[in-house]
N, C-alpha and C. Protein backbone atom coordinates (compact mmCIF):
# COMPACT_ATOMS: atom_id res chain seq x y z
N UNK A 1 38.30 23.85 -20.06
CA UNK A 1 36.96 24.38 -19.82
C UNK A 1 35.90 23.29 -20.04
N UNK A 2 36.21 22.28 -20.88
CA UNK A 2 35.22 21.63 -21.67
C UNK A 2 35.25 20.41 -20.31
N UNK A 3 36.73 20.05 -19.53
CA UNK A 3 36.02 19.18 -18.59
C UNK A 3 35.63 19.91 -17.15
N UNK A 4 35.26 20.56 -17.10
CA UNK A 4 34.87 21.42 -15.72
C UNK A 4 33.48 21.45 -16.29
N UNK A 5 32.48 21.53 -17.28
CA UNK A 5 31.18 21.53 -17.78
C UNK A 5 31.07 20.07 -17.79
N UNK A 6 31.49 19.27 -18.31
CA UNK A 6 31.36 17.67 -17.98
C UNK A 6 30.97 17.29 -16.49
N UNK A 7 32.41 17.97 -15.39
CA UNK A 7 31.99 17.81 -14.15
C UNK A 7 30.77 18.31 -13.63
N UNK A 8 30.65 19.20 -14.00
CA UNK A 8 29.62 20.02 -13.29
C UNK A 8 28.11 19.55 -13.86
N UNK A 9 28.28 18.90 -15.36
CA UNK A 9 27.10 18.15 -15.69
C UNK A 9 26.78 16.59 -14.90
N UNK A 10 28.18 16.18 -14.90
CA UNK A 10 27.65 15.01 -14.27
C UNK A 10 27.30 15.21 -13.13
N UNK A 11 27.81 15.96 -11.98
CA UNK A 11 27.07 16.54 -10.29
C UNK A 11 25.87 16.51 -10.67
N UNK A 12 25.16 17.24 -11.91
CA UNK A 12 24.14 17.92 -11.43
C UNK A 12 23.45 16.69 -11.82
N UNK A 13 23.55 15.91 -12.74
CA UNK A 13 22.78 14.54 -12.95
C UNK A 13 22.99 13.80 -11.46
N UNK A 14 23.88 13.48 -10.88
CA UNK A 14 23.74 12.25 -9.75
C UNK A 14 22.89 13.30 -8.62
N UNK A 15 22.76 14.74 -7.96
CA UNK A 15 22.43 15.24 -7.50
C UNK A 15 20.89 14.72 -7.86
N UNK A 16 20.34 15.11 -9.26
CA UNK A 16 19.12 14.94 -9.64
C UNK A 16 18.78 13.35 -9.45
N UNK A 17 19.52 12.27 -9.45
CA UNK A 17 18.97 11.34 -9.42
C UNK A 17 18.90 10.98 -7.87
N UNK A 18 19.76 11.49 -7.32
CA UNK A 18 19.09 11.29 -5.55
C UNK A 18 17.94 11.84 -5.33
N UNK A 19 17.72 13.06 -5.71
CA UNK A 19 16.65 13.99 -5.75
C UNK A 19 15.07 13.37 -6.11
N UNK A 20 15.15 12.43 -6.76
CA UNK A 20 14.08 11.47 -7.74
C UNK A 20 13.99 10.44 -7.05
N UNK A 21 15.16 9.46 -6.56
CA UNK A 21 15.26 8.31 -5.90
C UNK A 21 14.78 8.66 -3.98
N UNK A 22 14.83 9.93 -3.60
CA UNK A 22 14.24 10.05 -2.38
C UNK A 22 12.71 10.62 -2.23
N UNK A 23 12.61 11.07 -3.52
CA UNK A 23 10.98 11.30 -3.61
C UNK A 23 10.04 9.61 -4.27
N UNK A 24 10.63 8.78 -4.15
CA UNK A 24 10.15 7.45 -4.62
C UNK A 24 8.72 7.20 -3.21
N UNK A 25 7.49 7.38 -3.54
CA UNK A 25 6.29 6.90 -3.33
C UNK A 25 6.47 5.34 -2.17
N UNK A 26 6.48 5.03 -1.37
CA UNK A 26 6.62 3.81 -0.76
C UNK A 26 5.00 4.01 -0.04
N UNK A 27 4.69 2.71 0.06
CA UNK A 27 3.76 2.39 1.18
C UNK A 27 4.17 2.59 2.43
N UNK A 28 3.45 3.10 2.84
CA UNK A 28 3.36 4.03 4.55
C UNK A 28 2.87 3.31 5.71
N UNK A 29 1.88 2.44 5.29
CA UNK A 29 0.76 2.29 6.31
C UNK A 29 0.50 0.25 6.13
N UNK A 30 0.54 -0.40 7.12
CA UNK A 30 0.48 -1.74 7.11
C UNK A 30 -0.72 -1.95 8.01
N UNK A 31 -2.30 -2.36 7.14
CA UNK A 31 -3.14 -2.42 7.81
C UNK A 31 -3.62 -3.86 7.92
N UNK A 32 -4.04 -4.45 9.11
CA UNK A 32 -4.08 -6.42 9.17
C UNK A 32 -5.51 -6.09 10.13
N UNK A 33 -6.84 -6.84 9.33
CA UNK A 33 -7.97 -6.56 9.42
C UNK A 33 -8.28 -8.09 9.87
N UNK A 34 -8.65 -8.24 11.28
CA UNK A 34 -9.26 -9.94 11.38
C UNK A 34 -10.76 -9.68 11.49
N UNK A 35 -11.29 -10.98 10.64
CA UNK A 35 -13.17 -10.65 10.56
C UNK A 35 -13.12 -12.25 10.24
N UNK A 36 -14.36 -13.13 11.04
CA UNK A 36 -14.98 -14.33 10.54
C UNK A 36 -15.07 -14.96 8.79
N UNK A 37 -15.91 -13.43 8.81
CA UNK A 37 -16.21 -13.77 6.92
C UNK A 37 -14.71 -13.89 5.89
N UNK A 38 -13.86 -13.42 6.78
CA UNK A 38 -12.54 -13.84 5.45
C UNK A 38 -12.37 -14.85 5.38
N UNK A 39 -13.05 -15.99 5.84
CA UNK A 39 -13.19 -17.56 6.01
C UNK A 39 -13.91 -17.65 4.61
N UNK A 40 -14.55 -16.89 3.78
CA UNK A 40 -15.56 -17.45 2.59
C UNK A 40 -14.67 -16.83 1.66
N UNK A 41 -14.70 -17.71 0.65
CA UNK A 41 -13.66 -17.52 -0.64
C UNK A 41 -14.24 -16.49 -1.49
N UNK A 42 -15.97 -16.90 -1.70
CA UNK A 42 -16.83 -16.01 -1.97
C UNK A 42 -16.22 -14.35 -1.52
N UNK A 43 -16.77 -14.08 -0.90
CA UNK A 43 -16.31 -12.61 -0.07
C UNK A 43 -14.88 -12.40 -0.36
N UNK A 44 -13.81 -13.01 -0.01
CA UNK A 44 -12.49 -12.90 -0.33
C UNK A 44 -12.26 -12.34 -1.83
N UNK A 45 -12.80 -13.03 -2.75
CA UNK A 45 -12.49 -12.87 -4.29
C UNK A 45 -12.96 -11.26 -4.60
N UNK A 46 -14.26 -11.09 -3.98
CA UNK A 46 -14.93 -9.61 -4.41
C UNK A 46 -13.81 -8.74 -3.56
N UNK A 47 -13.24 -9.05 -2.54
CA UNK A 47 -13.05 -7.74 -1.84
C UNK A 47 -11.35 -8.15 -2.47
N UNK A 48 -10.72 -9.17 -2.63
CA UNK A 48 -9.69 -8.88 -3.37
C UNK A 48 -9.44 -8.08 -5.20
N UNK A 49 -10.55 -8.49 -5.92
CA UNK A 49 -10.78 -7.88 -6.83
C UNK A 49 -11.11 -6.23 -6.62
N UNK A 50 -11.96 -5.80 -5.99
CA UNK A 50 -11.84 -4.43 -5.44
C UNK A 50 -10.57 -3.90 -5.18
N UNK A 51 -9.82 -4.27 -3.95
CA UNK A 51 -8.31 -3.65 -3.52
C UNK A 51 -7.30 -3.75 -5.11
N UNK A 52 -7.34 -4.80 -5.64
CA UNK A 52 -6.78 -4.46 -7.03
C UNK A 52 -7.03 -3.47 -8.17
N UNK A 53 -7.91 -2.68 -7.74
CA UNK A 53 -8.35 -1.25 -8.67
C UNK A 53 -7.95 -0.19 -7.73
N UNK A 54 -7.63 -0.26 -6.92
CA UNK A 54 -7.27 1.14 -5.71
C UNK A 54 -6.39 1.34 -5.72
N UNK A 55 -5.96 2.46 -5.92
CA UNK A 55 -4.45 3.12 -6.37
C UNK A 55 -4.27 3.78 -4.93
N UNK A 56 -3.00 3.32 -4.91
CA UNK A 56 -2.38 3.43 -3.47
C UNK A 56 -2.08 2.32 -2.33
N UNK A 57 -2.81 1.13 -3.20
CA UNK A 57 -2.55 -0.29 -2.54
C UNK A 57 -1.49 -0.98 -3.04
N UNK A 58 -0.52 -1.45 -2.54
CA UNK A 58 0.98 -1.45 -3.37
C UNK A 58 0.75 -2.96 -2.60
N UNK A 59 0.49 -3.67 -1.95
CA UNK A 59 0.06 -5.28 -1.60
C UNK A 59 -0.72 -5.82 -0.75
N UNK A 60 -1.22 -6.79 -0.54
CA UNK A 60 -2.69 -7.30 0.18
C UNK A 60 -2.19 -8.58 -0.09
N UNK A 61 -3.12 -9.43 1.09
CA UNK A 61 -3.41 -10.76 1.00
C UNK A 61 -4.32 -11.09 2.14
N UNK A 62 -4.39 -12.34 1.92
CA UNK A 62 -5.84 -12.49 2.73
C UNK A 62 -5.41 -14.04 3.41
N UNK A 63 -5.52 -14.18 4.64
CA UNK A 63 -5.66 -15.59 4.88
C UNK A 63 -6.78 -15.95 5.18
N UNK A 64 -7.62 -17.45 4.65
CA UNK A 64 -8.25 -18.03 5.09
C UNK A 64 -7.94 -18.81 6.59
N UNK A 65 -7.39 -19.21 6.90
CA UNK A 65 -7.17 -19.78 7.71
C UNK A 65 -6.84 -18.77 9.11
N UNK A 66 -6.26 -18.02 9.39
CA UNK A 66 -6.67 -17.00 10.53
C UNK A 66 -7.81 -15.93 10.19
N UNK A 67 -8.49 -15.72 8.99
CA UNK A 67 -9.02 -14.90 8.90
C UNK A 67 -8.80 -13.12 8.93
N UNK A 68 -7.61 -13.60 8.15
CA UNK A 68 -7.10 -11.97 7.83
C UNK A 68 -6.37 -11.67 6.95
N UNK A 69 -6.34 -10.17 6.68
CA UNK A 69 -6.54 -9.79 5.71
C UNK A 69 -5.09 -8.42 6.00
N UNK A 70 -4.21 -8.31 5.00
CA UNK A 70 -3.25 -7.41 5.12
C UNK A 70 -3.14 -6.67 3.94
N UNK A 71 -3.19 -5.66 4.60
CA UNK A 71 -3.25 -4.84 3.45
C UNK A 71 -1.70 -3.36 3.73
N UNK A 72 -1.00 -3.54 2.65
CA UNK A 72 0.27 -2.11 2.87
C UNK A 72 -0.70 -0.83 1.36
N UNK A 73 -0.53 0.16 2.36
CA UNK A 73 -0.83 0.95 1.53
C UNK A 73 -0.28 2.79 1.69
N UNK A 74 -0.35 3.34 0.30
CA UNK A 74 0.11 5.13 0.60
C UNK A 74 -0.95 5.46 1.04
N UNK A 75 -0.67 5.80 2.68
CA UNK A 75 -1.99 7.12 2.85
C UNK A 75 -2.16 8.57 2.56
N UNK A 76 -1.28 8.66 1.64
CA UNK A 76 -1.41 9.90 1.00
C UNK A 76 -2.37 10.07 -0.16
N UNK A 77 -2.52 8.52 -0.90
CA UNK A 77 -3.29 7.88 -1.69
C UNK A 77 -4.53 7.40 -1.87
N UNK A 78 -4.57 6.82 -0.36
CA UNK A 78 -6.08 6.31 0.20
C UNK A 78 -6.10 5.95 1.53
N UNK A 79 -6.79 6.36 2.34
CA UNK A 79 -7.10 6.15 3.25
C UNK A 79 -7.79 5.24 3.59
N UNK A 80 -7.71 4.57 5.15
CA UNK A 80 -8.45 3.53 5.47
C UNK A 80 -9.43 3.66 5.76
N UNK A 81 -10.78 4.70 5.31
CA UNK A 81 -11.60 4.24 5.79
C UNK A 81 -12.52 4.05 4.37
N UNK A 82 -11.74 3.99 3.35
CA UNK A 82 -11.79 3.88 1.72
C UNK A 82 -11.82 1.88 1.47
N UNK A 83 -10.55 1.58 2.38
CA UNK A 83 -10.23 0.34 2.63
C UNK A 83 -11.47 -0.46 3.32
N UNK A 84 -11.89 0.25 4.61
CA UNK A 84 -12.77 -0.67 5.31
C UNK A 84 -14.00 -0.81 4.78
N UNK A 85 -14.29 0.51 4.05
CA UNK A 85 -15.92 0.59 3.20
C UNK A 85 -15.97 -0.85 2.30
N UNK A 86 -14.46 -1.01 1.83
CA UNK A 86 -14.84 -2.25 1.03
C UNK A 86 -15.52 -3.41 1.50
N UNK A 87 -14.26 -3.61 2.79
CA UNK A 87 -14.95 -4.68 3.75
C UNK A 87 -16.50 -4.68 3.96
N UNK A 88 -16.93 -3.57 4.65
CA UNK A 88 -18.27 -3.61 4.75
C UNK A 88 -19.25 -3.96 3.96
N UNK A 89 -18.88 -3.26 2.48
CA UNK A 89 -19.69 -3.59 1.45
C UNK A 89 -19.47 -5.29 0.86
N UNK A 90 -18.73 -5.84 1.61
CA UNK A 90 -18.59 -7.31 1.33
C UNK A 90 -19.18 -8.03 2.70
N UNK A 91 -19.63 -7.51 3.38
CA UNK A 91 -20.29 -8.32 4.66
C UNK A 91 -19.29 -8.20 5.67
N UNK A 92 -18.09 -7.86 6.09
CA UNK A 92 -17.15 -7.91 7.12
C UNK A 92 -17.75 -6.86 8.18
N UNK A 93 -17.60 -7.67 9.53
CA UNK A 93 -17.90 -6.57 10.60
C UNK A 93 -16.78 -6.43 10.92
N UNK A 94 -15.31 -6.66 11.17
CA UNK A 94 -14.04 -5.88 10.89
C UNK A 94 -14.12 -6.18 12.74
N UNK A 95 -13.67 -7.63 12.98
CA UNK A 95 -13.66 -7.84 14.67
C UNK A 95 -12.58 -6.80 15.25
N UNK A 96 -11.45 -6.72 14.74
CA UNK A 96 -10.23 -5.94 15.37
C UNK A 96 -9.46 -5.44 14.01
N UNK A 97 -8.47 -4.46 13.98
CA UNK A 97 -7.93 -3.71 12.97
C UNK A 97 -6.71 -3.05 13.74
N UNK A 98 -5.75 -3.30 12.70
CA UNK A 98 -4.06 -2.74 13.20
C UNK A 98 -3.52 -2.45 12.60
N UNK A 99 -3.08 -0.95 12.71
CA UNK A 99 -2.12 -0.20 11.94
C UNK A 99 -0.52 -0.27 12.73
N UNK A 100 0.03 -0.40 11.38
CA UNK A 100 1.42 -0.29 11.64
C UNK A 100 2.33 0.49 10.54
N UNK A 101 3.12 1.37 10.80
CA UNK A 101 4.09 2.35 9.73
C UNK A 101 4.73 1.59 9.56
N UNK A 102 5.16 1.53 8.14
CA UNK A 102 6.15 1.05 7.20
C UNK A 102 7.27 2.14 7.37
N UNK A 103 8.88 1.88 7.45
CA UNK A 103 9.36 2.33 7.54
C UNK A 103 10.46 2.11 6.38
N UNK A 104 11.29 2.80 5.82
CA UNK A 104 11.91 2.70 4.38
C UNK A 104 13.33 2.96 5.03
């Protein structure tokens, strides 16, 4: 009796840990923002310091040199137009913008 409750404990643990491991949170949304001003380090630093307090931004980076800016994020979390306000409020007129799904 005592190993048929073992079995049936351990099922219900690996059951539960798939259960946990498929509800795991991933970034959804791959957004790549080209604008002139990501050319100033100035601007870059504020609007990277910003995206580092926003929960739901799981990675970003910014190139100087093409002038863009990538950002993966949960849109269940935040939405992009949470994302672009930043831009704006840093001087970006946001020339072109591209979404792409992350797929897991």
């Amino acid at each position: 009796m005592k190993k048929y409750i073992f079995i049936l404990m351990i099922s219900a643990l690996f059951f539960l840990l798939i259960n946990l491991s498929s509800n795991h949170s991933a970034p959804s949304i791959q957004m790549i923002v080209n604008d002139s001003s990501l050319n100033n380090i100035k601007i870059v630093k504020n609007i990277e310091r910003e995206l580092s307090n926003v929960k739901g931004i799981s990675f970003y980076e910014v190139s100087l040199q093409s002038n863009a800016l990538l950002v993966n994020y949960n849109h269940e979390k935040v939405d992009d137009k949470h994302i672009m306000g930043i831009l704006k409020k840093w001087g970006c007129e946001i020339n072109s913008i591209s979404f792409n799904p992350i797929f897991n």
